[in-house]
C-alpha atoms as a PDB file:
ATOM      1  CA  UNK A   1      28.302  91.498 -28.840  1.00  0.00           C
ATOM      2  CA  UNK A   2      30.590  94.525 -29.672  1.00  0.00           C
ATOM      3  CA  UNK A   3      33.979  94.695 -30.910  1.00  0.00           C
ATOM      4  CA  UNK A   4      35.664  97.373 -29.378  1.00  0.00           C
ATOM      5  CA  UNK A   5      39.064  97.016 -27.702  1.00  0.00           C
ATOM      6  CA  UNK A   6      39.204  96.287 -23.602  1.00  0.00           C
ATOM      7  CA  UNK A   7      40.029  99.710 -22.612  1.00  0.00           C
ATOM      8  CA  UNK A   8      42.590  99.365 -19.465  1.00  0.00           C
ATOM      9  CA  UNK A   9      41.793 100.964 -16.189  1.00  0.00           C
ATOM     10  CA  UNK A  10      44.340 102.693 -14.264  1.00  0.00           C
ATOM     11  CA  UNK A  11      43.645 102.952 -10.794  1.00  0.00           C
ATOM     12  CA  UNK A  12      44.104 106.362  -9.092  1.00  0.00           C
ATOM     13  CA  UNK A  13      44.784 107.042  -5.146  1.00  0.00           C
ATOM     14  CA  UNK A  14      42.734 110.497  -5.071  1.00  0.00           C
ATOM     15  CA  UNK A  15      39.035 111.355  -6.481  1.00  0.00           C
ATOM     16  CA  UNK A  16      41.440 113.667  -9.235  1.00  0.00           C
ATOM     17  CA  UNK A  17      44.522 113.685 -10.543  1.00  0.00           C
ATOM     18  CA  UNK A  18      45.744 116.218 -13.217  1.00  0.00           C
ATOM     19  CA  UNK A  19      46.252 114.821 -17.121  1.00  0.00           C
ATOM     20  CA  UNK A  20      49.819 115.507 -17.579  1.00  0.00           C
ATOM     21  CA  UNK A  21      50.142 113.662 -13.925  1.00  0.00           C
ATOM     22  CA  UNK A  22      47.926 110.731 -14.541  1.00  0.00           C
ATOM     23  CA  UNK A  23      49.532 110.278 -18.727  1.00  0.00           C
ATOM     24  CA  UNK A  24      52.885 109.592 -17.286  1.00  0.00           C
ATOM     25  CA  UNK A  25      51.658 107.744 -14.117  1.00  0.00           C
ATOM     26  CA  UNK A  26      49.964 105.288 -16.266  1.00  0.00           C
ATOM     27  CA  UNK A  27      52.838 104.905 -18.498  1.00  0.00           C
ATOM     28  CA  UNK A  28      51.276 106.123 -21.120  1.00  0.00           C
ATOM     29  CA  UNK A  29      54.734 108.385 -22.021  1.00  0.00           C
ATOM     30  CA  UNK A  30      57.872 107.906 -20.222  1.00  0.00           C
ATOM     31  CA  UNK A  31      58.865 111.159 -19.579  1.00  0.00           C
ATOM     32  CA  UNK A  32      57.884 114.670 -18.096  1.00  0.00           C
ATOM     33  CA  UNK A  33      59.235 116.682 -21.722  1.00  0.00           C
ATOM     34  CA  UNK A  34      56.986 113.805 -23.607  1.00  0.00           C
ATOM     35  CA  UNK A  35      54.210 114.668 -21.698  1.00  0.00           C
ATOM     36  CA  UNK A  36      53.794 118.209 -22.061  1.00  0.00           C
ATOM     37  CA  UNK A  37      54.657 117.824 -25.995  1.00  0.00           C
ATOM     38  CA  UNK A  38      51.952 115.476 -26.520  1.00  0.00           C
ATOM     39  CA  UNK A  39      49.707 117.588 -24.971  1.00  0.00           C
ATOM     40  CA  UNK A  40      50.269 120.931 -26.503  1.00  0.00           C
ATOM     41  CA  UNK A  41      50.987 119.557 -30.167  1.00  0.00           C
ATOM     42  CA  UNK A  42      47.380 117.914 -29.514  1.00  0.00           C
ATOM     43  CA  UNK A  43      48.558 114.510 -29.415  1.00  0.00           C
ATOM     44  CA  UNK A  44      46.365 113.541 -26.233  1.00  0.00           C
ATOM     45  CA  UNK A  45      41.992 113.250 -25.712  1.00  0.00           C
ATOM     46  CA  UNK A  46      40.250 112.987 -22.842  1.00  0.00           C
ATOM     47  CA  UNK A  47      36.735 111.159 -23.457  1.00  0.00           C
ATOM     48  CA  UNK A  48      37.563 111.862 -27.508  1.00  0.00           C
ATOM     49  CA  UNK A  49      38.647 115.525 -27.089  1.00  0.00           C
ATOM     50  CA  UNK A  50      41.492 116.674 -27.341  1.00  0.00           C
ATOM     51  CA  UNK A  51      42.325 118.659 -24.312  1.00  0.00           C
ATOM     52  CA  UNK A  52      46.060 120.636 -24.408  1.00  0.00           C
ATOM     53  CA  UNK A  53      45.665 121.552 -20.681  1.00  0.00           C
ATOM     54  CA  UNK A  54      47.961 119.701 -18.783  1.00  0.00           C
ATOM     55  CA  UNK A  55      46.439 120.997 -15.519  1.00  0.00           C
ATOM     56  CA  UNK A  56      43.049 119.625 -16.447  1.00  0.00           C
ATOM     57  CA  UNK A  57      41.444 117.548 -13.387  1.00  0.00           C
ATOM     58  CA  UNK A  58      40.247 113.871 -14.942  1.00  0.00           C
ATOM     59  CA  UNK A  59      37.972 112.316 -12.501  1.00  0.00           C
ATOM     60  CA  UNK A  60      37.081 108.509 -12.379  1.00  0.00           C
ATOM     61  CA  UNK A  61      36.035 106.972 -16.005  1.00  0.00           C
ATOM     62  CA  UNK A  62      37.670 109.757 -17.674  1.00  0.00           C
ATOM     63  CA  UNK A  63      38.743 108.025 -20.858  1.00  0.00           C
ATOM     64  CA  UNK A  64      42.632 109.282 -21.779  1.00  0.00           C
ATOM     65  CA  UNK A  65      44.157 107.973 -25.256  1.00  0.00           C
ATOM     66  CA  UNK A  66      47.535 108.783 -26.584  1.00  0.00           C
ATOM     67  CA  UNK A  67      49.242 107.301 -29.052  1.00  0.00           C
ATOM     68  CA  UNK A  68      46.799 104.518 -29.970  1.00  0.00           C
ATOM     69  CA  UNK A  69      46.814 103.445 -26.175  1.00  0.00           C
ATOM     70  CA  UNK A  70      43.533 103.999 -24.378  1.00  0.00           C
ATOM     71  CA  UNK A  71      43.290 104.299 -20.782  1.00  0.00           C
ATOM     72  CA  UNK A  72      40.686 104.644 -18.051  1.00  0.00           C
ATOM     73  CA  UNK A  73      40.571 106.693 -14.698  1.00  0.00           C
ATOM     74  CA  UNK A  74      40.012 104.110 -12.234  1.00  0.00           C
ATOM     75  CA  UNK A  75      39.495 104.414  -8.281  1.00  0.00           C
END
């Protein structure tokens, strides 16, 4: 038995979606300025990177944390 935290999954419509795109679609920030600030000051990993490209293509189980919330790509 483990005890790490249920991780959310976030279902997406395509096979990729772009980080900045899928951090606001999964209400992960609220807004468009949020998103790219959290990104470039470094605020946002993908799979426990941090990645300050907001263009970056996540595919399914791409892991996406920002601000102590934890998401999953999900198809």
């Amino acid at each position: 038995m483990t005890n790490e935290t249920p991780i959310d999954e976030v279902p997406v419509g395509d096979e990729t979606i772009r980080l900045g795109q899928f951090v606001k679609f999964a209400g992960l920030l609220d807004s468009g300025g949020d998103v790219k600030e959290a990104i470039v000051n470094g605020d946002v990993t993908v799979n426990g990177e941090v990645d300050r490209r907001r263009g970056r293509q996540l595919q399914r189980g791409d892991i996406v944390s920002v601000e102590g919330h934890t998401v999953r790509v999900g198809g």
